[in-house]
Protein backbone atom coordinates (compact mmCIF):
# COMPACT_ATOMS: atom_id res chain seq x y z
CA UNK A 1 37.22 -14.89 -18.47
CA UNK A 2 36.90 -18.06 -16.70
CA UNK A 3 38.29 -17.16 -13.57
CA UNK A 4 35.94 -13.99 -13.48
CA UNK A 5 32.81 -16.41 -14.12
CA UNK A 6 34.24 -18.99 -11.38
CA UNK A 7 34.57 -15.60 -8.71
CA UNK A 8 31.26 -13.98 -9.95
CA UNK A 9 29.79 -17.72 -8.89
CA UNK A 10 31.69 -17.75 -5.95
CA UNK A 11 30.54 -14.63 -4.71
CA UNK A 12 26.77 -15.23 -5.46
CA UNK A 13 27.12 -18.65 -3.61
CA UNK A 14 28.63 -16.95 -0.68
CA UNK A 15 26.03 -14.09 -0.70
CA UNK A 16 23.55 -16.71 -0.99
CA UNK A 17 24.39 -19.15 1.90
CA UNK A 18 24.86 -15.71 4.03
CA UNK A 19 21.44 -14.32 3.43
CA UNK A 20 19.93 -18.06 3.97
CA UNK A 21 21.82 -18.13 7.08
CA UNK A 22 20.57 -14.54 8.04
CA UNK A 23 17.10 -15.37 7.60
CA UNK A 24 17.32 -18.72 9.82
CA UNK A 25 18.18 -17.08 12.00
CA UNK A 26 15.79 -13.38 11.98
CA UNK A 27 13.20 -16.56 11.71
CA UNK A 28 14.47 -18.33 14.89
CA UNK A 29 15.11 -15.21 16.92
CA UNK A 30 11.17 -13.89 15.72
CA UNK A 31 9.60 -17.33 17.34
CA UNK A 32 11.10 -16.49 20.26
CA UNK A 33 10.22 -13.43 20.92
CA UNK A 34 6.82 -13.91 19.79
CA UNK A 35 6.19 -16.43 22.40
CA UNK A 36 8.02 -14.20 24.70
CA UNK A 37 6.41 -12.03 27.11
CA UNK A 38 5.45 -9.15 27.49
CA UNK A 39 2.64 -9.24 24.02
CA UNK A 40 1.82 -6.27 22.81
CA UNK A 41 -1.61 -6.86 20.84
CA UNK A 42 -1.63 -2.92 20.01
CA UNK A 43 1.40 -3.69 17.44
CA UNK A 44 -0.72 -6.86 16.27
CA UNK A 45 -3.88 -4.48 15.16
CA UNK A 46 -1.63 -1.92 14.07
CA UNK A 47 -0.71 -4.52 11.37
CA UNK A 48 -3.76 -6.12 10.56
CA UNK A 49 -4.95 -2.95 7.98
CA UNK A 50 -1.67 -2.92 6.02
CA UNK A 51 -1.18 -6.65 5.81
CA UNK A 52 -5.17 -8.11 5.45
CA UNK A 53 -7.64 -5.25 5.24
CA UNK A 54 -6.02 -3.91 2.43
CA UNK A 55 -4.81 -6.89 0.24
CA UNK A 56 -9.08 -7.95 0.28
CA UNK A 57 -9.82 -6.15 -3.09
CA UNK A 58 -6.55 -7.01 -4.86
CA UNK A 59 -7.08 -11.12 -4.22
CA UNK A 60 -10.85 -10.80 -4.27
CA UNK A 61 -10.28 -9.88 -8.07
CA UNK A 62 -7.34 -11.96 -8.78
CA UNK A 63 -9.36 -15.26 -7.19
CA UNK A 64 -12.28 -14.23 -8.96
CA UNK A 65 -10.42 -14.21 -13.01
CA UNK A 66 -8.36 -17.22 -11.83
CA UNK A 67 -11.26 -19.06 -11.42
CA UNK A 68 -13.18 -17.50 -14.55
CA UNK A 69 -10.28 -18.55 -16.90
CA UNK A 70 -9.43 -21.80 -15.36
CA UNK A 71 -12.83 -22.89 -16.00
CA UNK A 72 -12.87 -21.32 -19.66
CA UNK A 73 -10.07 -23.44 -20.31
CA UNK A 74 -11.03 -26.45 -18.52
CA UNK A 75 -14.36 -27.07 -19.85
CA UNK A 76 -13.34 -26.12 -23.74
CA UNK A 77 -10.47 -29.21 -23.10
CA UNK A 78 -13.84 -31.21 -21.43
CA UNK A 79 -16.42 -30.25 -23.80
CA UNK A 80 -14.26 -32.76 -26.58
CA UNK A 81 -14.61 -35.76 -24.45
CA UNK A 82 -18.40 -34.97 -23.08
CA UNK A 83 -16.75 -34.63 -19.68
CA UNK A 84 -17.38 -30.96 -19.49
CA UNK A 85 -19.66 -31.83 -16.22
CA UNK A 86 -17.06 -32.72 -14.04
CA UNK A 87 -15.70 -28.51 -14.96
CA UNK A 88 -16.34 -28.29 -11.12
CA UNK A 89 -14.24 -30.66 -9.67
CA UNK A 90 -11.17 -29.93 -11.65
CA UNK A 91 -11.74 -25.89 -10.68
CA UNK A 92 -12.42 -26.53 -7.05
CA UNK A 93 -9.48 -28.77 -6.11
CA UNK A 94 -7.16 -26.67 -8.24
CA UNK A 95 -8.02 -23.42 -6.75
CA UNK A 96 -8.38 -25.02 -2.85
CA UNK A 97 -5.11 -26.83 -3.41
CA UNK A 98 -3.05 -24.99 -5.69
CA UNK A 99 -3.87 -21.64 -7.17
CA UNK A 100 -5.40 -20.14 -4.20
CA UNK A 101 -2.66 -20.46 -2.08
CA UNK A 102 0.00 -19.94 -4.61
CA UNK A 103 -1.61 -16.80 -6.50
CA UNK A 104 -2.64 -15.66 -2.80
CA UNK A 105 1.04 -15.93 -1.63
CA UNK A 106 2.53 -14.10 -4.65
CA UNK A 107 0.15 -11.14 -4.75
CA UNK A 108 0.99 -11.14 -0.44
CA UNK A 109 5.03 -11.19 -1.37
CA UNK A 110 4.32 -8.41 -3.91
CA UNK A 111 2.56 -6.22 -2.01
CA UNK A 112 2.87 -6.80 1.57
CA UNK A 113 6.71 -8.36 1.39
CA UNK A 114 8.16 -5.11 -0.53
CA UNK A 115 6.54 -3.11 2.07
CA UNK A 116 7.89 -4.82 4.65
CA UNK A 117 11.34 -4.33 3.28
CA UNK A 118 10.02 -0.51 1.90
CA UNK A 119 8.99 -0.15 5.93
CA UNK A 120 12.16 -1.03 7.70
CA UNK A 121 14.94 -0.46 5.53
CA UNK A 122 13.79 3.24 5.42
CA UNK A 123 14.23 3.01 9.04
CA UNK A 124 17.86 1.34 8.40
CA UNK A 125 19.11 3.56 6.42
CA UNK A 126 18.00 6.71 9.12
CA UNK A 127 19.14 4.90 11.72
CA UNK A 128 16.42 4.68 13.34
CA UNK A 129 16.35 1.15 14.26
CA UNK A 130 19.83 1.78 15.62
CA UNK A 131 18.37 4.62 17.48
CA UNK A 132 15.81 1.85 18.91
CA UNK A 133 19.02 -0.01 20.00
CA UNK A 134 20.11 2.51 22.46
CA UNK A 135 17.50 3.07 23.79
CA UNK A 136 16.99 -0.10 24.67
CA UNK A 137 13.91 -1.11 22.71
CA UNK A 138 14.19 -4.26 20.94
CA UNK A 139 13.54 -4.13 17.36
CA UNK A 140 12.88 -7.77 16.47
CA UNK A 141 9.99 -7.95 18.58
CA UNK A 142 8.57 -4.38 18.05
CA UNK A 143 9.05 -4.29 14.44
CA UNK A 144 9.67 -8.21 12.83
CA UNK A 145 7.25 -9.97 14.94
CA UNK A 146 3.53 -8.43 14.65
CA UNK A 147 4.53 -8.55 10.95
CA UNK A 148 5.39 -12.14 10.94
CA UNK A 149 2.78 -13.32 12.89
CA UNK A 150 -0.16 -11.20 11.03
CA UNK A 151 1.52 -12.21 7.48
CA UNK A 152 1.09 -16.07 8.59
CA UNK A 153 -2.26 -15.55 10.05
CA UNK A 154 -3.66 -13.08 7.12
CA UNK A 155 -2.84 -14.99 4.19
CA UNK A 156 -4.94 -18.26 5.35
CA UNK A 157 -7.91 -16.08 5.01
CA UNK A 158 -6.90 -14.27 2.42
CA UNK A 159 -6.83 -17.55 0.53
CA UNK A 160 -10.12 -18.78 1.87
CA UNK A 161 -11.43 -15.53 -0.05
CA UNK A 162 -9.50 -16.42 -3.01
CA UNK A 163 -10.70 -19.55 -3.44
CA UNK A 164 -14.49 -19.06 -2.71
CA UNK A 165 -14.26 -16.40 -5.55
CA UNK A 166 -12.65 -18.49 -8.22
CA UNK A 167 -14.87 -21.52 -7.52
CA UNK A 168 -18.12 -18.80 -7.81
CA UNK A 169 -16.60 -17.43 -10.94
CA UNK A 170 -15.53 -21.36 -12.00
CA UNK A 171 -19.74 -21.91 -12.06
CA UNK A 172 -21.17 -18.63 -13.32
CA UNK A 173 -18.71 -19.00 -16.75
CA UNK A 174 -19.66 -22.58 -16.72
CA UNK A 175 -23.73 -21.92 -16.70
CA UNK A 176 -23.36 -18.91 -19.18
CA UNK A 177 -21.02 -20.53 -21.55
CA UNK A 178 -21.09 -24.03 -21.75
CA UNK A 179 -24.98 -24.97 -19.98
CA UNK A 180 -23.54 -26.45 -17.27
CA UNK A 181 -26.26 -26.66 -14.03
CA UNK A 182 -25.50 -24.90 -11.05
CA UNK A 183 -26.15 -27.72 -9.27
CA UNK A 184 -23.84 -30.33 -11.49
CA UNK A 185 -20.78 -28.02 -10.88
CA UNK A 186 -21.34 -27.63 -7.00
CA UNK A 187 -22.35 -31.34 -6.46
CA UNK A 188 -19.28 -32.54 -8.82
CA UNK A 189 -17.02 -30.11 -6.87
CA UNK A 190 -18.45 -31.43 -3.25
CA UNK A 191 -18.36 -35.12 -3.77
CA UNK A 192 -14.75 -35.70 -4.41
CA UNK A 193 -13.41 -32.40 -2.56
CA UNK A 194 -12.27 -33.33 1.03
CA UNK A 195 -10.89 -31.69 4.28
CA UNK A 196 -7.58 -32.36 3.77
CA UNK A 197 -7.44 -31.36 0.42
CA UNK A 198 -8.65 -27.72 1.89
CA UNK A 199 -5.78 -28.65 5.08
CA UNK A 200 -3.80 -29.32 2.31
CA UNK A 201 -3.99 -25.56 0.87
CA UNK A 202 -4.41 -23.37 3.84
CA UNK A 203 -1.21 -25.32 5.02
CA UNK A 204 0.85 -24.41 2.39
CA UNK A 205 -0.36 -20.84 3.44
CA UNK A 206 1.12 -20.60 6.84
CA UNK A 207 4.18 -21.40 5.44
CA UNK A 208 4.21 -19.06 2.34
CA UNK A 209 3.28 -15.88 4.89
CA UNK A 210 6.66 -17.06 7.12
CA UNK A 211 8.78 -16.97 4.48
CA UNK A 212 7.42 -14.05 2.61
CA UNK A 213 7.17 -11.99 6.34
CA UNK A 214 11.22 -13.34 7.37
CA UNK A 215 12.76 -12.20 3.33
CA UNK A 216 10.86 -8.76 3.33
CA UNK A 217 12.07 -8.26 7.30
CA UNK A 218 15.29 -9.16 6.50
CA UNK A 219 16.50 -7.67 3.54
CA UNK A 220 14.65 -4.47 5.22
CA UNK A 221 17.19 -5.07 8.00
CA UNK A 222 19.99 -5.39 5.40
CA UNK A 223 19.29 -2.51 3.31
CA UNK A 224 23.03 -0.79 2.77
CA UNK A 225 23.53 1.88 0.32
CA UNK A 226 20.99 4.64 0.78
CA UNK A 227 17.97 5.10 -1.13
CA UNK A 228 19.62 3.24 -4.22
CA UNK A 229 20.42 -0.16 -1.76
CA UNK A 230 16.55 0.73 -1.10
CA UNK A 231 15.05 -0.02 -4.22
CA UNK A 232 17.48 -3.18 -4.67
CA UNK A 233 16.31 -4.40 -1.82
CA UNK A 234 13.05 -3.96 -2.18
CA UNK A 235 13.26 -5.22 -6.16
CA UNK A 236 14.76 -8.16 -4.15
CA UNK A 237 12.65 -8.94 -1.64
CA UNK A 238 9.59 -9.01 -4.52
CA UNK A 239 11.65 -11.39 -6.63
CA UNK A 240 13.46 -14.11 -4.02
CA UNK A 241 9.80 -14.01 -1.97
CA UNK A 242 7.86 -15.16 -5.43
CA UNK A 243 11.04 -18.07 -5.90
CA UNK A 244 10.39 -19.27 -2.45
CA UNK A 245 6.65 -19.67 -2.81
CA UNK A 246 7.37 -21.63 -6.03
CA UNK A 247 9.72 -23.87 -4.47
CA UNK A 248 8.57 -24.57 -1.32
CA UNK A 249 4.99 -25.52 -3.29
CA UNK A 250 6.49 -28.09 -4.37
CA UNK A 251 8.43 -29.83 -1.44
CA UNK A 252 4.87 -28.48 0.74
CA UNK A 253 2.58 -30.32 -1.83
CA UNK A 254 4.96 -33.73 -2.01
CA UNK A 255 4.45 -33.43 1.94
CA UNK A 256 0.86 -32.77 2.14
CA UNK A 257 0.42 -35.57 -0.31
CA UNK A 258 2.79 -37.92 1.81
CA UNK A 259 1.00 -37.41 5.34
CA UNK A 260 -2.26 -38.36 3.49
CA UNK A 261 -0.71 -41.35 2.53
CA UNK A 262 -0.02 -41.43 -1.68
């Protein structure tokens, strides 16, 4: 039993320090060939429905209860200690440092990551890309990098959206529900809110769309198995893309926090 556990372990390591390896390196080989000519914008626009256009609604709704229930629950935990007048500076640098980006990112992975993998491991597994291959077309920068590059330019917006939603339904719930002025919650927000707390969050986002854009890619890329290797992949992808955004928060927000000098 022990030596089963000990292999199991050993294999998972192994799997895991491959597919890290994999992904260094579908990352390294998509920055070059993104700043390799020829461009092709036309792949670029292609992109830009599937990856922005389309995840508006979906965050525009998510940013917008975010913000309605952070504010719920930060003013009830204010309203005990009179404080509940500072409700807008609690909302705003949560949602433009933290929750935009992060809820932004893992709706993105969700949606946008699986679809990735969805997108080319279909093409995998009918050879398709290998068909791409002879004829000489290469697939990294046809089919990894406009999806790359549009995940890491989307989701800044994206998040901008996001955020502007939740602090707008931060300050309606506050004026409804606990009498708090419209102008107390934006001037409490705006006086201690500062440009790089917002550098700070659409930072983070950059980051979050490489790594969701390189795991969906690549596990597309790695799909084995048929349609079943498929849907593990793509169950994958949605999983080990919403780990990384957690993770890398952190290390991103002790760095953020370190270049402005705490």
């Amino acid at each position: 039993m022990l030596r089963g556990l000990v292999e199991d372990l050993g294999k998972r390591g192994l799997a895991f320090v491959t597919d890290l390896g994999g992904m260094s390196v579908l990352a390294g080989q998509t920055f070059y060939h993104a700043l390799t000519p020829p461009y092709n914008l036309r792949l670029l626009v292609a992109q830009m429905d599937h990856i922005a256009v389309r995840s508006v609604t979906i965050i525009s709704v998510a940013g917008l209860f975010v913000g309605l229930v952070l504010a719920l629950q930060t003013a009830y935990g204010l309203a005990r200690f009179g404080a509940k007048g500072t409700v807008g500076l609690i909302v705003g640098l949560s949602m433009v440092r933290e929750l935009g980006p992060v809820v932004t990112a893992i709706l993105v992975g969700g949606r946008v990551g699986s679809g990735f993998t969805a997108e080319l491991g279909s093409m995998k597994v009918t050879e398709q890309i290998d068909a791409m291959r002879a004829l000489g077309v290469n697939h990294i920068k046809r089919l990894v990098v406009p999806r790359v590059v549009l995940t890491m330019l989307s989701l800044p917006i994206l998040t901008m959206i996001a955020s502007t939603l939740g602090v707008f339904g931060g300050m309606v719930i506050s004026q409804y529900e606990f009498n708090v002025d419209y102008h107390q919650y934006y001037s409490s927000m705006t006086g201690y809110i500062r440009v790089a707390d917002m550098v700070s969050g659409l930072g983070k986002t950059v980051i979050f769309g490489l790594l969701i854009a390189v795991i969906g890619c690549y596990n597309g890329l790695s799909t084995r198995g048929g349609t079943e290797g498929l849907g593990r992949a793509t169950t994958g992808t949605v999983v080990t893309a919403s780990l990384s955004v957690f993770v890398s928060d952190f290390f991103l927000t002790k760095f953020f926090w370190w270049l402005e000098g705490w």
